[in-house]
C-alpha atoms as a PDB file:
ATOM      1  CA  UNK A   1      81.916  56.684  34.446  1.00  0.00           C
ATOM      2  CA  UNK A   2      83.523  53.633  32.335  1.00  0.00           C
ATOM      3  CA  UNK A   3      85.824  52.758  35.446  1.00  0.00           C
ATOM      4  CA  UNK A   4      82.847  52.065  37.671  1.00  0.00           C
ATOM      5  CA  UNK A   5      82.863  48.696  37.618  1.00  0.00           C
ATOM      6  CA  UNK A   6      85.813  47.736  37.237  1.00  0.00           C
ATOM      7  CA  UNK A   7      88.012  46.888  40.845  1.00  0.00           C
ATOM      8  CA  UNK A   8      91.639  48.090  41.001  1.00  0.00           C
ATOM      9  CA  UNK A   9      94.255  45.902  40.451  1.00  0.00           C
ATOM     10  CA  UNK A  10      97.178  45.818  43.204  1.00  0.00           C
ATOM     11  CA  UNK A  11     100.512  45.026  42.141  1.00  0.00           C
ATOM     12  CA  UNK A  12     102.182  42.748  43.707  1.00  0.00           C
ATOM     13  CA  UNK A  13     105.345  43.581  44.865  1.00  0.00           C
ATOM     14  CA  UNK A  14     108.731  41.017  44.274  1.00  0.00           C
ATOM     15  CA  UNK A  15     112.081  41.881  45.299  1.00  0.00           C
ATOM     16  CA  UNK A  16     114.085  43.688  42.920  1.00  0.00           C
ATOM     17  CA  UNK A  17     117.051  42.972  41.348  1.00  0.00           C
ATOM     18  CA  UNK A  18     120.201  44.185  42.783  1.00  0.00           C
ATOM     19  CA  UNK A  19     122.417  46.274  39.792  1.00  0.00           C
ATOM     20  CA  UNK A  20     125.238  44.966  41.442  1.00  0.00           C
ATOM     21  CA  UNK A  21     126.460  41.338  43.029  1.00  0.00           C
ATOM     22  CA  UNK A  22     126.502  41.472  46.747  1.00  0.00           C
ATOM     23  CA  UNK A  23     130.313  42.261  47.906  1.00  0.00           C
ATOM     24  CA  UNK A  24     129.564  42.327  51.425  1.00  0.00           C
ATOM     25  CA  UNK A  25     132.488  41.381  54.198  1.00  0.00           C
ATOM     26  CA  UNK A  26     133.213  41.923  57.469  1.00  0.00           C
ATOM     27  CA  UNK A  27     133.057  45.722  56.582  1.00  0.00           C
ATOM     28  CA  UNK A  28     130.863  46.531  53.436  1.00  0.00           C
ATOM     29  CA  UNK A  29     130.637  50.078  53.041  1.00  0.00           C
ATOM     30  CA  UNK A  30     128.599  49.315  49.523  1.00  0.00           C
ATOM     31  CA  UNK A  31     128.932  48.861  46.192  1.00  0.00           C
ATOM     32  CA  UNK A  32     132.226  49.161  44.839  1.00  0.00           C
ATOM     33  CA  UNK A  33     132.778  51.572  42.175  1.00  0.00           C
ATOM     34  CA  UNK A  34     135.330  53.458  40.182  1.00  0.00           C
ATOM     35  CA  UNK A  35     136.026  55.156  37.474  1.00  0.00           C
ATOM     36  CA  UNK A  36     138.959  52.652  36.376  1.00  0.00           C
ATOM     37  CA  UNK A  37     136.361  50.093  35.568  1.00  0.00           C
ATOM     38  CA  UNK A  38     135.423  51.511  32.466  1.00  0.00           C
ATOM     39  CA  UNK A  39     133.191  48.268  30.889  1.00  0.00           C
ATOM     40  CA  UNK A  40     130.921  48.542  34.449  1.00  0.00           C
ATOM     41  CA  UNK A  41     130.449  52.215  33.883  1.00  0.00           C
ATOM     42  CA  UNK A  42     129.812  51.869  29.966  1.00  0.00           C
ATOM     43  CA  UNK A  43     126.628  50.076  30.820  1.00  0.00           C
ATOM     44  CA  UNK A  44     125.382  52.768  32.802  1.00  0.00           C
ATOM     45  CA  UNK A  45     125.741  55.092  29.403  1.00  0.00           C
ATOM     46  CA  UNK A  46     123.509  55.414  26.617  1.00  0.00           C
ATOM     47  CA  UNK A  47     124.212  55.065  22.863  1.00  0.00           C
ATOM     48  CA  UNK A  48     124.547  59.542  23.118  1.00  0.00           C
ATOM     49  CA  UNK A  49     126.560  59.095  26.026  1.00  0.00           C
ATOM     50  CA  UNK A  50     124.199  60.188  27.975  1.00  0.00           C
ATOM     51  CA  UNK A  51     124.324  58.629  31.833  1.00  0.00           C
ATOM     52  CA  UNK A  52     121.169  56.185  32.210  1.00  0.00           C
ATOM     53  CA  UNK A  53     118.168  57.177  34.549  1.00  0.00           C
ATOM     54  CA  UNK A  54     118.084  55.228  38.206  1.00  0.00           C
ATOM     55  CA  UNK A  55     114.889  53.697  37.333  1.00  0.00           C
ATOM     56  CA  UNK A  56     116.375  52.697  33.651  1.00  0.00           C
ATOM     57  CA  UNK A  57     119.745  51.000  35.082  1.00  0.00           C
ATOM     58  CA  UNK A  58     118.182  49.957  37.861  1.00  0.00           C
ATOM     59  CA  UNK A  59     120.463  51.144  40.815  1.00  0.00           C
ATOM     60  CA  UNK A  60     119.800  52.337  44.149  1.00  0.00           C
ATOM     61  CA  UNK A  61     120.085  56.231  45.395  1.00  0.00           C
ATOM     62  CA  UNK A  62     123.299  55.441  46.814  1.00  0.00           C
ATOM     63  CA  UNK A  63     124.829  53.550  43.619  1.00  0.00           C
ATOM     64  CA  UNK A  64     123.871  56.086  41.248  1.00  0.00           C
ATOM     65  CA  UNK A  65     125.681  58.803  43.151  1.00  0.00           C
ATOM     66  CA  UNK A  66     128.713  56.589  43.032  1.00  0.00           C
ATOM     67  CA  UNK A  67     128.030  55.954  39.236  1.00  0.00           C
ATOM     68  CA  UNK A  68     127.903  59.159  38.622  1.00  0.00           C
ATOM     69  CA  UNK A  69     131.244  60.362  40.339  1.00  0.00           C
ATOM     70  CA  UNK A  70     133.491  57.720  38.307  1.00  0.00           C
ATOM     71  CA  UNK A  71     131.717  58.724  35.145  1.00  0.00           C
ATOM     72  CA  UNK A  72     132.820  62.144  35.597  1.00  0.00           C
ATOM     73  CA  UNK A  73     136.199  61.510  36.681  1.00  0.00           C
ATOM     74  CA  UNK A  74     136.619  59.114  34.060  1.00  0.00           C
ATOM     75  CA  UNK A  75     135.780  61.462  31.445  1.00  0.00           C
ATOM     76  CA  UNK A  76     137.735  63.861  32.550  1.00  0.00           C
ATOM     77  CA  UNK A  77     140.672  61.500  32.605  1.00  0.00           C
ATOM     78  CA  UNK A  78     139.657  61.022  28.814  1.00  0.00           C
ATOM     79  CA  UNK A  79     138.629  57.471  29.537  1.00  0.00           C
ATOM     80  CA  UNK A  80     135.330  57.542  28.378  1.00  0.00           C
ATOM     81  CA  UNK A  81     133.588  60.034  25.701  1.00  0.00           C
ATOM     82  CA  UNK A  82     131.911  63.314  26.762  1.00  0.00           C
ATOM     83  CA  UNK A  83     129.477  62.756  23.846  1.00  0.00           C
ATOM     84  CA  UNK A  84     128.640  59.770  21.538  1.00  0.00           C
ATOM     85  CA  UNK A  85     130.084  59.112  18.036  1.00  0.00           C
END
């Protein structure tokens, strides 16, 4: 084998970036989103319109589940495209 040799390198691990800024108070449920904030939720979208990957927008579980509720309610209140121009 070519790999014989060779010793595995770890990665290290740093702390990731939060997508969103920290909006914590007495009682922070999360992050806050809806689908009335149509420039937030246009970065989530790609150039097709297409709704960005977790690991690509770089959101947790959590956020992208709320992302992904106010992009479909804002679409179907016509605020933001179904598909890309």
């Amino acid at each position: 084998m070519a790999f014989e040799g060779q010793k595995k390198q770890r990665r290290t691990t740093t702390a990731s970036k939060r997508r969103f800024p920290n909006r914590r108070g007495a009682e922070w449920k999360g992050p806050i989103v809806d689908y009335k904030e149509v420039d937030l939720l246009r970065k989530f979208l790609t150039a097709s319109s297409k709704m960005m990957s977790r690991k690509r927008a770089g959101t947790s579980a959590a956020e992208q589940r709320d992302i992904r509720r106010a992009i479909k309610r804002a679409r179907f209140m016509a605020l933001l495209p179904f598909t890309g121009a």
